[in-house]
C-alpha atoms as a PDB file:
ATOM      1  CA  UNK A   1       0.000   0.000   0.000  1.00  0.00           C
ATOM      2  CA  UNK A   2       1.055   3.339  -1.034  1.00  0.00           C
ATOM      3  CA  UNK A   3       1.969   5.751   2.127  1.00  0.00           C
ATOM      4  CA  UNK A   4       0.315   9.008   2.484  1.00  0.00           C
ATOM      5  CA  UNK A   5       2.578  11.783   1.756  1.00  0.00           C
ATOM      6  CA  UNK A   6       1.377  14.793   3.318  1.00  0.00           C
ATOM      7  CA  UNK A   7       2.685  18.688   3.510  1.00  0.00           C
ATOM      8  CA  UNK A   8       2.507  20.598   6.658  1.00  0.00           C
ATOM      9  CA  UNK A   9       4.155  23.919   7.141  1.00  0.00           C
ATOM     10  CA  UNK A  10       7.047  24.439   9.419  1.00  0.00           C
ATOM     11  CA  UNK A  11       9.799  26.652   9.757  1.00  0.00           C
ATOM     12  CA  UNK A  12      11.568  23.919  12.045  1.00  0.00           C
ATOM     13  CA  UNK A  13      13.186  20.528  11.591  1.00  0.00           C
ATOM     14  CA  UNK A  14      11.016  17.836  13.564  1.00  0.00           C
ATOM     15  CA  UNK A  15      12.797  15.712  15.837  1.00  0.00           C
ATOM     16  CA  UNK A  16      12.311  11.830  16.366  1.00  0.00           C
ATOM     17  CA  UNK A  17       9.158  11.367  18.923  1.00  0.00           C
ATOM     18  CA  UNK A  18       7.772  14.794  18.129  1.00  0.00           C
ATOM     19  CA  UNK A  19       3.897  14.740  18.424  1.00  0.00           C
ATOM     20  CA  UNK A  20       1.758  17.815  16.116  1.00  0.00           C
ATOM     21  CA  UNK A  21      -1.904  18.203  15.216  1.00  0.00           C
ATOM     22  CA  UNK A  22      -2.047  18.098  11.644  1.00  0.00           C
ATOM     23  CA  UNK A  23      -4.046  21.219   9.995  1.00  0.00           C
ATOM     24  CA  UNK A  24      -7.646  20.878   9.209  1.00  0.00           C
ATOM     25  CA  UNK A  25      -7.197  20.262   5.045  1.00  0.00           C
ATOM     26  CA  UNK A  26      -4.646  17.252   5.731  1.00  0.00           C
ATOM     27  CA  UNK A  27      -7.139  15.898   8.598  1.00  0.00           C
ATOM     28  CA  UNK A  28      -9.927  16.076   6.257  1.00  0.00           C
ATOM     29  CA  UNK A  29      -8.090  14.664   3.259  1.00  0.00           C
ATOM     30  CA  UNK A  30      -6.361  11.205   5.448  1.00  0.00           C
ATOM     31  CA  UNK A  31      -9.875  11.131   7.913  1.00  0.00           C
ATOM     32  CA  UNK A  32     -12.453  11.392   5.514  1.00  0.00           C
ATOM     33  CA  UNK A  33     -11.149  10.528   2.141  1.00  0.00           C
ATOM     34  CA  UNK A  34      -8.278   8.206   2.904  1.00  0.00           C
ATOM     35  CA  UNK A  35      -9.754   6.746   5.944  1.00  0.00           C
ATOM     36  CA  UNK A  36      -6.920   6.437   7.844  1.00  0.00           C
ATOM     37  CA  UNK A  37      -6.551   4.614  11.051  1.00  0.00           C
ATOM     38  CA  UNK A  38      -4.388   4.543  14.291  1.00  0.00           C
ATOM     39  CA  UNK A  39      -0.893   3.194  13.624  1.00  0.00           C
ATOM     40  CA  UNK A  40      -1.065   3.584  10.359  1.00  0.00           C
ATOM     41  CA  UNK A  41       2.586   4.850   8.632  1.00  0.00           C
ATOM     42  CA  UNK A  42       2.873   8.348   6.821  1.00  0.00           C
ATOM     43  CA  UNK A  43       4.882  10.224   5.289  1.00  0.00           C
ATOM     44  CA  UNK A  44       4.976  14.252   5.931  1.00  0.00           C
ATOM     45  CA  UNK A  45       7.376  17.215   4.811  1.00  0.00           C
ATOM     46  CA  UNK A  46       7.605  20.889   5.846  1.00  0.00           C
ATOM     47  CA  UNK A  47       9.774  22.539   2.731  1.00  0.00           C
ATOM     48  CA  UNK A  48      13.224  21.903   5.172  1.00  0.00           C
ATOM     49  CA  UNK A  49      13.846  19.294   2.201  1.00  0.00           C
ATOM     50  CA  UNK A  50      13.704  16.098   5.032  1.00  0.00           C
ATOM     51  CA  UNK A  51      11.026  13.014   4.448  1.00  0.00           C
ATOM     52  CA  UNK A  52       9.772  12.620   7.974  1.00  0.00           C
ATOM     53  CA  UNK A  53       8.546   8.898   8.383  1.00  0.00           C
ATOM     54  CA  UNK A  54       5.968   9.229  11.242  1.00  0.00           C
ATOM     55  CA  UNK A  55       2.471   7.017  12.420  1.00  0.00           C
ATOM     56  CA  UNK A  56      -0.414   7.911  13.104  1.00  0.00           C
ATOM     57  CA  UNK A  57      -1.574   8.587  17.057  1.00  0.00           C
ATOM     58  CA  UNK A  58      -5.189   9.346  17.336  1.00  0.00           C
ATOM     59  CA  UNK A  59      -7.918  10.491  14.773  1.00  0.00           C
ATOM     60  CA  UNK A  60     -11.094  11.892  15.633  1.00  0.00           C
ATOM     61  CA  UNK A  61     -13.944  13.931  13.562  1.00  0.00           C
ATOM     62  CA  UNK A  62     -11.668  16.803  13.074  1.00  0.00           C
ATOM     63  CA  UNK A  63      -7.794  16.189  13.950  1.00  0.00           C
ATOM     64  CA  UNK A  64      -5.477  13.877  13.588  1.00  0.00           C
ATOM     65  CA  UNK A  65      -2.025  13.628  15.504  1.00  0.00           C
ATOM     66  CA  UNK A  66       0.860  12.122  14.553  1.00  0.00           C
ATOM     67  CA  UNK A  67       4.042  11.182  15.976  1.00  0.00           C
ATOM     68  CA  UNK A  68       7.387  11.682  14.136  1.00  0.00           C
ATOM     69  CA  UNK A  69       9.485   8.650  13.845  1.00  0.00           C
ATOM     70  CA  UNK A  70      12.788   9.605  11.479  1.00  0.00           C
ATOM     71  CA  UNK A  71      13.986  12.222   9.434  1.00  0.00           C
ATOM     72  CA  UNK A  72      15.732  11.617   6.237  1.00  0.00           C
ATOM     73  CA  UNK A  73      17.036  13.771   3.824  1.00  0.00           C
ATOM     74  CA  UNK A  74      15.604  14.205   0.485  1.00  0.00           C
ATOM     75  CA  UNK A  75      17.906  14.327  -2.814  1.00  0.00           C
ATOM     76  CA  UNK A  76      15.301  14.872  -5.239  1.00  0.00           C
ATOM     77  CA  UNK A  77      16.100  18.494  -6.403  1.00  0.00           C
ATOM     78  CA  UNK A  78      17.616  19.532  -9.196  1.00  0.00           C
ATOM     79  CA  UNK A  79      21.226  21.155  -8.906  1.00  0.00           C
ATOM     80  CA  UNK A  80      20.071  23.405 -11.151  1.00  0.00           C
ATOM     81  CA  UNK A  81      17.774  26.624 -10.089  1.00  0.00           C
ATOM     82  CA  UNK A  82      15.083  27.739 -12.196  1.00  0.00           C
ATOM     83  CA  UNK A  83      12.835  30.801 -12.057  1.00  0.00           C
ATOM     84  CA  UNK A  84       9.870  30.752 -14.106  1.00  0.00           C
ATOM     85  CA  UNK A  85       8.444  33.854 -14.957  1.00  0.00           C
ATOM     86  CA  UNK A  86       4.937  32.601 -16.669  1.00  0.00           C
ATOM     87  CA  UNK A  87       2.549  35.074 -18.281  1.00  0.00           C
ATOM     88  CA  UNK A  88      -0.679  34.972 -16.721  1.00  0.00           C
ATOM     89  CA  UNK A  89      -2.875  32.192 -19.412  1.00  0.00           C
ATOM     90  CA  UNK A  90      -6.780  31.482 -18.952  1.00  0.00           C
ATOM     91  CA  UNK A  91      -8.300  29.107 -16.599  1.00  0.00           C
ATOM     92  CA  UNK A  92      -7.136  25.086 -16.583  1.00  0.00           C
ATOM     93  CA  UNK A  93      -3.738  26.261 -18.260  1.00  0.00           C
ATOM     94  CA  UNK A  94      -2.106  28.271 -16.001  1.00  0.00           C
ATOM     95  CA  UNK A  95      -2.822  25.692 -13.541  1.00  0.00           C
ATOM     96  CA  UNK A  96      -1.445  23.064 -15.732  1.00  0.00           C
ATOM     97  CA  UNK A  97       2.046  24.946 -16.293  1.00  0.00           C
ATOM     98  CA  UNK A  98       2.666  25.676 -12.576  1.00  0.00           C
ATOM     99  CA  UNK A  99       1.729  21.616 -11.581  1.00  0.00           C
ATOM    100  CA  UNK A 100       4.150  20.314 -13.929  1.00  0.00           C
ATOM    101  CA  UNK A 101       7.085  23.344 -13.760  1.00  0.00           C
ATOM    102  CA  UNK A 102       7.008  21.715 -10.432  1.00  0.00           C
ATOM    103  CA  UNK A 103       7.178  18.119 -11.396  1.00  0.00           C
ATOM    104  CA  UNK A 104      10.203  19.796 -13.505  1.00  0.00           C
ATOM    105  CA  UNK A 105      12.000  20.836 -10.871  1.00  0.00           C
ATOM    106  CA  UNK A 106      11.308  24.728 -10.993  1.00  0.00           C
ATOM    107  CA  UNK A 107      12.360  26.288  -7.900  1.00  0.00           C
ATOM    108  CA  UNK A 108      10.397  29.452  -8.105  1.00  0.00           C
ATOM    109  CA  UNK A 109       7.560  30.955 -10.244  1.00  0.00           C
ATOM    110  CA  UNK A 110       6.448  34.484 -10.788  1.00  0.00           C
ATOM    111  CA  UNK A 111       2.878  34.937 -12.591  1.00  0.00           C
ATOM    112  CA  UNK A 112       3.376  37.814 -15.198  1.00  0.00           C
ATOM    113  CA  UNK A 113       0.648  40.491 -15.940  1.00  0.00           C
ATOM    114  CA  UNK A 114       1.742  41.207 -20.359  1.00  0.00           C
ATOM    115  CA  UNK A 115       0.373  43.409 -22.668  1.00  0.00           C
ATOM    116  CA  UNK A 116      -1.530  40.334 -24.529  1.00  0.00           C
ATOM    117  CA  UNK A 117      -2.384  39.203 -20.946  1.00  0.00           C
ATOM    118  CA  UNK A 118      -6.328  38.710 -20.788  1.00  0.00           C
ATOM    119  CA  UNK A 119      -7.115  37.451 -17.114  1.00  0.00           C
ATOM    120  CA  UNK A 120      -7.515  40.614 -14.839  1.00  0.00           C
ATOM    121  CA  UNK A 121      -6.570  40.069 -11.197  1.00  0.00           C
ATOM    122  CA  UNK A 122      -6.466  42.571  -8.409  1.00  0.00           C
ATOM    123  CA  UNK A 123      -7.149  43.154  -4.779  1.00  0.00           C
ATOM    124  CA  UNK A 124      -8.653  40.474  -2.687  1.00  0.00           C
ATOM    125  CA  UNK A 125      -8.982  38.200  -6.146  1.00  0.00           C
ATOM    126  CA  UNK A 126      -4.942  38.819  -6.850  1.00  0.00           C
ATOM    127  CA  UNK A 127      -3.961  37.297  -3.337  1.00  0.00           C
ATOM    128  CA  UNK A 128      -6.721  34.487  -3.506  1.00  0.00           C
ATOM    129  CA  UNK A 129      -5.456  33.436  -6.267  1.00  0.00           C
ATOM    130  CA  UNK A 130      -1.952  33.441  -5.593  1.00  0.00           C
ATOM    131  CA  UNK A 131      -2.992  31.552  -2.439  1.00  0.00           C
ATOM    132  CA  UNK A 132      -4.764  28.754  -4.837  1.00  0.00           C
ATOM    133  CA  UNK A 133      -1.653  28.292  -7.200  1.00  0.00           C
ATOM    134  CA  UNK A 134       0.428  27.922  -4.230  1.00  0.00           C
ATOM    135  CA  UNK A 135      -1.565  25.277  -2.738  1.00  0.00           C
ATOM    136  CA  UNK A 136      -1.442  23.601  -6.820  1.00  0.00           C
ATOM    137  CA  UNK A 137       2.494  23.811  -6.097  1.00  0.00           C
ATOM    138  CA  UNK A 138       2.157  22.456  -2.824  1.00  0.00           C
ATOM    139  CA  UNK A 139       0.073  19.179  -3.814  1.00  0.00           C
ATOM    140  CA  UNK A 140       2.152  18.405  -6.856  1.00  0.00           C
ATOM    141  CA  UNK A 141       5.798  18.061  -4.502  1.00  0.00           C
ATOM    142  CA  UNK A 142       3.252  15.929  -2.445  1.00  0.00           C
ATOM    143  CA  UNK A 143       2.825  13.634  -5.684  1.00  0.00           C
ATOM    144  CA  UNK A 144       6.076  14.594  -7.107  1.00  0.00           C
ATOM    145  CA  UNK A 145       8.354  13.571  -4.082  1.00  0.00           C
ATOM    146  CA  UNK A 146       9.907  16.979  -3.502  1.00  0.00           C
ATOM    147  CA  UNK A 147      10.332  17.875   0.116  1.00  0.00           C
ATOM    148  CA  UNK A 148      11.577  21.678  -0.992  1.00  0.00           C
ATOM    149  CA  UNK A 149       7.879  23.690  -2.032  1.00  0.00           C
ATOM    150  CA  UNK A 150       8.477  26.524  -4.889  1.00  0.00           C
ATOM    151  CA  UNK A 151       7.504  29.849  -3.900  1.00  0.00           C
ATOM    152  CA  UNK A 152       4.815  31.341  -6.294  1.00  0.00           C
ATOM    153  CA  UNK A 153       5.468  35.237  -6.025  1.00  0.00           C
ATOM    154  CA  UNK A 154       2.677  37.899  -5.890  1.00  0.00           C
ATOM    155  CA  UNK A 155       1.690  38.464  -9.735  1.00  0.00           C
ATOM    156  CA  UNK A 156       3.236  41.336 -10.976  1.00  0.00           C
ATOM    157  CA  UNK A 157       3.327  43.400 -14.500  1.00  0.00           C
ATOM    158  CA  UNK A 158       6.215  42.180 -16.529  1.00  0.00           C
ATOM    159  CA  UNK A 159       7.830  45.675 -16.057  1.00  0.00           C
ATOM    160  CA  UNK A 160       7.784  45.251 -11.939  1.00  0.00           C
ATOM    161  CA  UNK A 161       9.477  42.377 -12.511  1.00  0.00           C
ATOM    162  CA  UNK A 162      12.237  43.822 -14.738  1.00  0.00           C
ATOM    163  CA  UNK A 163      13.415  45.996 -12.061  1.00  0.00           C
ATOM    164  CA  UNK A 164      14.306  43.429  -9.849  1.00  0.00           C
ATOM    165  CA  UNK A 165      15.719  40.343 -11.633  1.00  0.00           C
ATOM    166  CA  UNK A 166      17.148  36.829 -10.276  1.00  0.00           C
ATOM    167  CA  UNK A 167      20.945  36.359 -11.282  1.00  0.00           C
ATOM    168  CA  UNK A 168      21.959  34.288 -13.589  1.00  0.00           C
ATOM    169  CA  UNK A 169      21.355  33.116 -17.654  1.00  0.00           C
ATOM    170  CA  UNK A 170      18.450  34.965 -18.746  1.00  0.00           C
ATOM    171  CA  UNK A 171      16.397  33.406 -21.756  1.00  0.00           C
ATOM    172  CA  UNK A 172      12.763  33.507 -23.216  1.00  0.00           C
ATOM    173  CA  UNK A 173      11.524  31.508 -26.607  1.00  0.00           C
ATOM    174  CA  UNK A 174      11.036  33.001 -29.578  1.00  0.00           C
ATOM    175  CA  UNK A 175      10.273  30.568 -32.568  1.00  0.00           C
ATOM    176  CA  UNK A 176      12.342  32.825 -34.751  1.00  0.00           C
ATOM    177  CA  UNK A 177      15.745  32.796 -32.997  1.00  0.00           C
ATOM    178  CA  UNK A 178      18.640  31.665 -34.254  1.00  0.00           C
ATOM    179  CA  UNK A 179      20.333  30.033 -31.328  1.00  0.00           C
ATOM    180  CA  UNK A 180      18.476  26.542 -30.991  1.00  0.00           C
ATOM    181  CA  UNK A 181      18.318  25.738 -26.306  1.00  0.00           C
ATOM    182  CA  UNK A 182      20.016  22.612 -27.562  1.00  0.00           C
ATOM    183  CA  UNK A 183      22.894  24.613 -29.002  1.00  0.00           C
ATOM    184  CA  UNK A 184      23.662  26.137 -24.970  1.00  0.00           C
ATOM    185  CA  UNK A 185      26.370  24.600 -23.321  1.00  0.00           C
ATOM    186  CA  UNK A 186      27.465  26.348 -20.827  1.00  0.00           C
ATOM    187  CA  UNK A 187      26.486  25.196 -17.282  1.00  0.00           C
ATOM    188  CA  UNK A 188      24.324  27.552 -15.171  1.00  0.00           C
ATOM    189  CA  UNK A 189      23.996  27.428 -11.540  1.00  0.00           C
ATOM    190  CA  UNK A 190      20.844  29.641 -11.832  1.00  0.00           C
ATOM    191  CA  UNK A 191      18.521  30.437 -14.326  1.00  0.00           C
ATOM    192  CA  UNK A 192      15.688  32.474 -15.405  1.00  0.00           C
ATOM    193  CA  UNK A 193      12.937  31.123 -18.271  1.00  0.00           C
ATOM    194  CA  UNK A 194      10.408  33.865 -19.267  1.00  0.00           C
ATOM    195  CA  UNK A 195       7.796  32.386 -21.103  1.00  0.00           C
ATOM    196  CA  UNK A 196       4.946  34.867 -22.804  1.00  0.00           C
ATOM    197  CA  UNK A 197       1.062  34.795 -22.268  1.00  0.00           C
ATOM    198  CA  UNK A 198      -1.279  33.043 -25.160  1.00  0.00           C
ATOM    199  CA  UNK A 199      -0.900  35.608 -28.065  1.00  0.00           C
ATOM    200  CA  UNK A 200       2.963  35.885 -27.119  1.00  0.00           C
ATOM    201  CA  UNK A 201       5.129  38.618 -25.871  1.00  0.00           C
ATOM    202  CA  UNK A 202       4.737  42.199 -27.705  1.00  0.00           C
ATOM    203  CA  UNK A 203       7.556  43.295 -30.212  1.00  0.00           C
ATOM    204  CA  UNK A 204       8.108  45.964 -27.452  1.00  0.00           C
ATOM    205  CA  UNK A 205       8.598  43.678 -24.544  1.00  0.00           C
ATOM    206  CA  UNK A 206      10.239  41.646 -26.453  1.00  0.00           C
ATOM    207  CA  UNK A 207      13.040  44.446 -26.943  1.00  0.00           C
ATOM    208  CA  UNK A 208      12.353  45.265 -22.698  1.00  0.00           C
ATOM    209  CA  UNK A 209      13.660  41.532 -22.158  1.00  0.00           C
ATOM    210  CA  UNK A 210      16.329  42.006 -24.662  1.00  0.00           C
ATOM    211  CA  UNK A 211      17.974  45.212 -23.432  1.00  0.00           C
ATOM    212  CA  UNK A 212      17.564  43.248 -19.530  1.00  0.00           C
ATOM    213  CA  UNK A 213      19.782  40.243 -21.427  1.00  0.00           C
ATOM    214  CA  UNK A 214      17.850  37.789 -22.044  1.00  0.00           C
ATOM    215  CA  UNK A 215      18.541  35.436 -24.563  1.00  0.00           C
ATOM    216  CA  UNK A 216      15.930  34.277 -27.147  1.00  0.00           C
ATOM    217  CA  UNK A 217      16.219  30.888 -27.892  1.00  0.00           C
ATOM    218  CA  UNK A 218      13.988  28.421 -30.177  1.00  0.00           C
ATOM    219  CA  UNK A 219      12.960  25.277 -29.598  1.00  0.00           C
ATOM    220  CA  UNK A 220      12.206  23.540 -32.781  1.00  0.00           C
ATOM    221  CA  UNK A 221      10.563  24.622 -36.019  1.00  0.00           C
ATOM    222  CA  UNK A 222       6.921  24.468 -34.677  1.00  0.00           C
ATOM    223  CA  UNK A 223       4.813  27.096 -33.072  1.00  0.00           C
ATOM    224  CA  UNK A 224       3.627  25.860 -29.149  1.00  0.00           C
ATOM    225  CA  UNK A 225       0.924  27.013 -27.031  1.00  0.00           C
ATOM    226  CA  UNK A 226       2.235  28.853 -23.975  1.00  0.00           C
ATOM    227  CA  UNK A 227       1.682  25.740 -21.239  1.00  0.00           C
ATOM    228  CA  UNK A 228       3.607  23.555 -23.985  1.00  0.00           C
ATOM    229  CA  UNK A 229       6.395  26.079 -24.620  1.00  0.00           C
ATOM    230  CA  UNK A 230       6.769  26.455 -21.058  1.00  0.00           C
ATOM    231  CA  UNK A 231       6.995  22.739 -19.975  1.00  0.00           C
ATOM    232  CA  UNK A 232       8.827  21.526 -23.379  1.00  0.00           C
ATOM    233  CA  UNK A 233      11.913  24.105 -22.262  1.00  0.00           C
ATOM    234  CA  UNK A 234      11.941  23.071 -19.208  1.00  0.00           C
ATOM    235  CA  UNK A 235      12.347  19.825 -19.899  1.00  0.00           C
ATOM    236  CA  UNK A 236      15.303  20.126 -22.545  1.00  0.00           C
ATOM    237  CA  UNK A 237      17.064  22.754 -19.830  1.00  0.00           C
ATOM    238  CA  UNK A 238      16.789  19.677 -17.262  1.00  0.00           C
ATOM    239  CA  UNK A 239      18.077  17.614 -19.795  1.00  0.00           C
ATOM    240  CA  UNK A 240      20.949  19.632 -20.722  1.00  0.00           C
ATOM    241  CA  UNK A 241      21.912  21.546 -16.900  1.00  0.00           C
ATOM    242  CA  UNK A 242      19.694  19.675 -14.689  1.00  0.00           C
ATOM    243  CA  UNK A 243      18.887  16.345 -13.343  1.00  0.00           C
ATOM    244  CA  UNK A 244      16.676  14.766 -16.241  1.00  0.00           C
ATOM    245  CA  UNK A 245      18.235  11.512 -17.302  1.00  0.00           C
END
């Protein structure tokens, strides 16, 4: 039987024979739709980047506790650190792109507001959202095995973001570039990915991203939809800098 492999935010490693209450969306999830029992093993993480093997202690209508019974570190991020700056897309797809950037190994996403942009977010909506992809992340390093949780940042217009920029090799696709990603060799420890909206990145931020150094680069002779531009290059930069076999 599969163990449970549940997320529970800490800012502090858990030592052997440490009891907690788990929070009310993990109780509901192993009481009412797992159907978990007394004794039975799981296996929880708090972002520290430790598996903590614990059992279960007690389970009634609203908590469960749990006791912790090892720590063990988890290798199962990439050496290399992505940022993914993703303009904003419709519905389903944005939620699609941030699930499997994560499965990817991404190590931090920032939702971009772009001129072709067409969701509108602000206010109460802007942090509710950001709240919901966030929990997306958090449930696919729960599938994925990750034991480090991405950060989604605040969305922000794609000239916010320009004035403060991650470190690193800067690139962004453009299907009309003349430097294939396969054709990069050199090694980054860090490294930014902006990907445009549906409709693309404007001829003017295009030229923004360009005068901030990024590097266009093409993947292949076909024009892809943003969520498959997105998770196609991050899959060839694993490949190539990462940890993708």
């Amino acid at each position: 039987m599969r163990i449970p492999r549940i997320y529970q935010a800490d800012s502090a490693p858990w030592e052997p024979d440490f009891e907690l209450t788990l929070d009310a969306e993990a109780a509901h999830h192993l009481g009412r739709v797992l159907r978990v029992s007394v004794g039975q093993p799981i296996e929880l993480f708090n972002g520290d980047g430790q598996n903590y093997a614990a059992e279960i202690i007690a389970v009634t209508k609203r908590d469960i506790s749990v006791r912790i019974l090892s720590a063990t570190p988890n290798h199962s991020e990439s050496p290399l650190r992505v940022h993914l700056a993703q303009g904003i897309s419709r519905g389903e797809r944005m939620d699609f792109v941030l699930q499997k950037s994560v499965e990817l190994g991404v190590h931090e996403i920032t939702p971009l507001f772009t001129e072709r942009c067409t969701v509108k977010l602000s206010g109460d909506r802007l942090l509710k959202k950001q709240q919901q992809w966030q929990k997306i992340v958090i449930s696919a390093c729960e599938q994925s095995g990750r034991s480090v949780v991405p950060v989604v940042h605040l969305p922000v217009s794609l000239s916010q973001w320009f004035s403060d920029l991650p470190t690193g090799l800067r690139l962004t696709l453009d299907p009309y570039a003349p430097t294939p990603l396969q054709q990069l060799t050199e090694r980054p420890d860090q490294l930014t990915l902006l990907i445009g909206p549906e409709g693309g990145l404007s001829d003017e931020e295009v030229e923004l991203a360009s005068q901030q150094q990024f590097l266009p680069v093409r993947l292949g002779p076909r024009i892809l939809r943003t969520e498959t531009a997105a998770l196609t290059a991050l899959s060839v930069i694993q490949y190539q800098f990462g940890d993708l076999a």
